[in-house]
Protein backbone atom coordinates (compact mmCIF):
# COMPACT_ATOMS: atom_id res chain seq x y z
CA UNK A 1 -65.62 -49.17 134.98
CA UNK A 2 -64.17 -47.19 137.82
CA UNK A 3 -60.98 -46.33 139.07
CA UNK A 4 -61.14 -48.80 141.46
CA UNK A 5 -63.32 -51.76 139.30
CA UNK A 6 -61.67 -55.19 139.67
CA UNK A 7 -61.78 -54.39 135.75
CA UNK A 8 -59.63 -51.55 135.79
CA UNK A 9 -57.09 -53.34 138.32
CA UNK A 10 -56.97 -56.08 135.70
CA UNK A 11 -56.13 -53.87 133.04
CA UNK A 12 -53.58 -52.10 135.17
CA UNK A 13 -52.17 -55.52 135.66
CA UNK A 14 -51.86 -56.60 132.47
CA UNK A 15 -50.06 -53.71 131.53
CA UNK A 16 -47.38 -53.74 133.96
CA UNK A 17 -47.09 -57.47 132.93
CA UNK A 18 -46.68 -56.47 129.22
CA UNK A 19 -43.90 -53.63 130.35
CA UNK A 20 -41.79 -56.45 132.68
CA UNK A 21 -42.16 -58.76 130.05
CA UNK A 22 -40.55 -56.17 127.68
CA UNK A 23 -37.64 -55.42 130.73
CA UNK A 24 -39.30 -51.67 131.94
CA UNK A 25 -39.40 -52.92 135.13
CA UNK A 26 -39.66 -48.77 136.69
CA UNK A 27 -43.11 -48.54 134.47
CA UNK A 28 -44.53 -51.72 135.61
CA UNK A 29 -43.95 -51.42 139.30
CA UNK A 30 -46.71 -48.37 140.03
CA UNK A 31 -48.83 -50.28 137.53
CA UNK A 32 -48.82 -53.54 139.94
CA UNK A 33 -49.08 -51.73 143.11
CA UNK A 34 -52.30 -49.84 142.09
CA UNK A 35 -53.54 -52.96 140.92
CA UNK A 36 -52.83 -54.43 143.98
CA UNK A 37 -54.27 -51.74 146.11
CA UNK A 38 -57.88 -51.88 143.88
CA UNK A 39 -57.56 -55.93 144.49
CA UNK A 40 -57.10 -55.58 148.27
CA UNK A 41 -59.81 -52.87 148.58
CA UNK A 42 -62.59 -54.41 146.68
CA UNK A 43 -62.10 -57.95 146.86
CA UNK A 44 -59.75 -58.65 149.92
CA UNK A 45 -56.19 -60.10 150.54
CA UNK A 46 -57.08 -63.56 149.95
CA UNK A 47 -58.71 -63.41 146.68
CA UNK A 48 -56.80 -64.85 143.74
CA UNK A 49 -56.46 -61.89 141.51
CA UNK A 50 -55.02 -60.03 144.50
CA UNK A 51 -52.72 -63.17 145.26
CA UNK A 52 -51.91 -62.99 141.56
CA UNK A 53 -50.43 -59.64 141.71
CA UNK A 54 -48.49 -59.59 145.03
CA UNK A 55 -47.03 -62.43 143.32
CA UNK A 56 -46.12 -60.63 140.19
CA UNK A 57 -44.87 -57.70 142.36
CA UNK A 58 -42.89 -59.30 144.83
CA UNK A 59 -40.91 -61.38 141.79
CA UNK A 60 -40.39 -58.27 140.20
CA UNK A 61 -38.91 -56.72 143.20
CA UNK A 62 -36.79 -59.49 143.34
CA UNK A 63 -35.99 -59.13 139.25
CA UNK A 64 -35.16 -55.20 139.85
CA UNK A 65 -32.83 -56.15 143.15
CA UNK A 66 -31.08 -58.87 141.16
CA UNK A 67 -30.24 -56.61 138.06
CA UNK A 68 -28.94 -54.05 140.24
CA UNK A 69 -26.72 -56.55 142.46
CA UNK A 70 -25.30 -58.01 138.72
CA UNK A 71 -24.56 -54.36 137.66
CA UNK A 72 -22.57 -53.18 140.76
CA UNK A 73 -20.79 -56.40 140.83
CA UNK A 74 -20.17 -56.07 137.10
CA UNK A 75 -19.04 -52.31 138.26
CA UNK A 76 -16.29 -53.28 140.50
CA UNK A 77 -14.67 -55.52 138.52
């Protein structure tokens, strides 16, 4: 496998799935969007696995974004 084989993007993704699960959210957002570039290149923006991942990233985004919003509210209190 390659450096960008669908292979390696779904080892990169499972990875960065293993490091949200475990709450190192910084570590698993690269990992995501290089998967998510290899998906888009080789096998388009409609393709499940691609799907899959902007999925993943996008609701981590949203995890990160919420964390941060709980810890400046927790901040000012």
């Amino acid at each position: 496998m390659g450096p960008e084989h669908p292979g390696t993007a779904t080892s990169l993704n499972n990875l960065a799935l293993l490091y949200s699960n475990q709450g190192n959210y910084e570590e698993a957002l690269p990992l995501y969007q290089r998967a998510l570039a290899i998906y888009k290149k080789v096998l388009g923006p409609d393709h499940p696995n691609t799907i899959l991942v902007q999925n993943s990233y996008t609701l981590l985004q949203q995890e990160i974004q919420n964390k941060k919003s709980a810890n400046s509210e927790e901040g000012s209190q």
